[in-house]
Protein backbone atom coordinates (compact mmCIF):
# COMPACT_ATOMS: atom_id res chain seq x y z
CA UNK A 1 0.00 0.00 0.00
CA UNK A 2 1.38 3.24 -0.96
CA UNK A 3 0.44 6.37 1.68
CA UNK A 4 0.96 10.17 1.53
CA UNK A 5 1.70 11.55 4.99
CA UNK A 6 1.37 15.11 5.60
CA UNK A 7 1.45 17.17 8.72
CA UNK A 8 1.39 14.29 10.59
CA UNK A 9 -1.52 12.46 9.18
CA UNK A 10 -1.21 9.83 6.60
CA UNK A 11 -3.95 9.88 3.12
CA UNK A 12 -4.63 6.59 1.36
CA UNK A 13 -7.70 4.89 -0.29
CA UNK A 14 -6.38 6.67 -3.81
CA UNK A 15 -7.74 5.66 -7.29
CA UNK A 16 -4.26 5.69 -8.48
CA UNK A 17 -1.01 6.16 -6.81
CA UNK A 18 2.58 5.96 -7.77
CA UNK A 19 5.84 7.12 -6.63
CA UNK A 20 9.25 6.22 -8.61
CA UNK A 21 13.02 6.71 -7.66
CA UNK A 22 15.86 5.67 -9.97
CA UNK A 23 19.76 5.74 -9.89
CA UNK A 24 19.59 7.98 -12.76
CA UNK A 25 17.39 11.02 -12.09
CA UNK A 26 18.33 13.56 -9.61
CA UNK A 27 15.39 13.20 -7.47
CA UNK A 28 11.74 10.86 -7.44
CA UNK A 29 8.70 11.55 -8.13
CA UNK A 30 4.87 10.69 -6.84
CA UNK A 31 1.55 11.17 -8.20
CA UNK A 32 -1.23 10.69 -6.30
CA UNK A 33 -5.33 10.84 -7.34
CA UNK A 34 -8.57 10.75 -5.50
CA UNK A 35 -12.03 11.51 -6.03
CA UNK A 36 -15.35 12.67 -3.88
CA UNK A 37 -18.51 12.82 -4.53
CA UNK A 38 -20.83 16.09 -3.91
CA UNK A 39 -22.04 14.55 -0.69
CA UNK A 40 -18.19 14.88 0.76
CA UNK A 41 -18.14 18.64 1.16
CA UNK A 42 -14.62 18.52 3.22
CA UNK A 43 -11.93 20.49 1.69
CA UNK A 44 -8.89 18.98 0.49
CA UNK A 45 -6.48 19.81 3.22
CA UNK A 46 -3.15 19.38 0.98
CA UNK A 47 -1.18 22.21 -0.86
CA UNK A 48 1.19 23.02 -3.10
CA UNK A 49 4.41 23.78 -1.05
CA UNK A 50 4.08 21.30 1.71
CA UNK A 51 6.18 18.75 2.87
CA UNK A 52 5.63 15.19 2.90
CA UNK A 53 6.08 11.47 3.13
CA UNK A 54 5.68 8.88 0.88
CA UNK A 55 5.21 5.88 2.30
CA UNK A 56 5.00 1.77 0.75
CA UNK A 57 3.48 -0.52 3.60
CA UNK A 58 4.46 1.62 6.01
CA UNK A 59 8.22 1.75 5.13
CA UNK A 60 9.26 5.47 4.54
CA UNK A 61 10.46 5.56 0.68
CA UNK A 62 10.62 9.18 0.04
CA UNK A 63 10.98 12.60 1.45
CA UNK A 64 9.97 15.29 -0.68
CA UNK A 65 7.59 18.17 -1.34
CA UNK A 66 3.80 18.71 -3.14
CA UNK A 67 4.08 20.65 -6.34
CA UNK A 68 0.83 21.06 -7.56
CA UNK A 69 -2.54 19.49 -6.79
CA UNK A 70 -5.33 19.91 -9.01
CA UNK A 71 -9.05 19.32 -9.15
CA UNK A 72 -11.18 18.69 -12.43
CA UNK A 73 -15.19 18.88 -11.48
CA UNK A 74 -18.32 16.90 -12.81
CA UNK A 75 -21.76 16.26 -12.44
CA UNK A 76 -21.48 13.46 -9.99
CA UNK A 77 -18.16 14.27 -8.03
CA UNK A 78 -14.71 15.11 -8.26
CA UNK A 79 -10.89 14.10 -9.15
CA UNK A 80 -8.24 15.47 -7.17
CA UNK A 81 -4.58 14.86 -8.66
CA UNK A 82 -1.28 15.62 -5.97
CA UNK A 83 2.02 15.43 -7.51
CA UNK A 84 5.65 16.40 -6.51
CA UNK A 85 9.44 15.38 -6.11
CA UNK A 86 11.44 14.27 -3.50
């Protein structure tokens, strides 16, 4: 299981998740995405800017910061997308 911790408190249950080191790049990245329906009126609490955790079944893999998180809207709900670098 692959888990975003932020602040403290740790995000799973994504639709899609994904985080990738390699020898040859300078740094990893992750991409995280969730959705909610119009019934969850909660705000996302993550940002752009913050710092965070990646975690794979519960074994810290990366250190690194959120880049951008962004949010497409329809009808019946919502996707959120994080991504960053660590």
């Amino acid at each position: 299981m692959i888990t975003i911790e932020v602040a403290g408190k740790e995000y799973t249950d994504f639709v899609s998740a994904s985080a990738v080191k390699s020898l040859d790049k300078l740094c990893g990245t992750f991409q995280f995405s969730a959705t909610s329906t119009p019934s969850q009126q909660a705000d996302f609490p993550l940002k752009a800017g913050q710092k965070c955790r990646i975690l794979t079944d519960g074994t810290q893999f990366m250190l690194g910061y959120i880049e951008a998180v962004s949010v497409n809207y329809s009808a019946d709900g919502h996707m959120i997308t994080v991504q960053g670098r660590g």
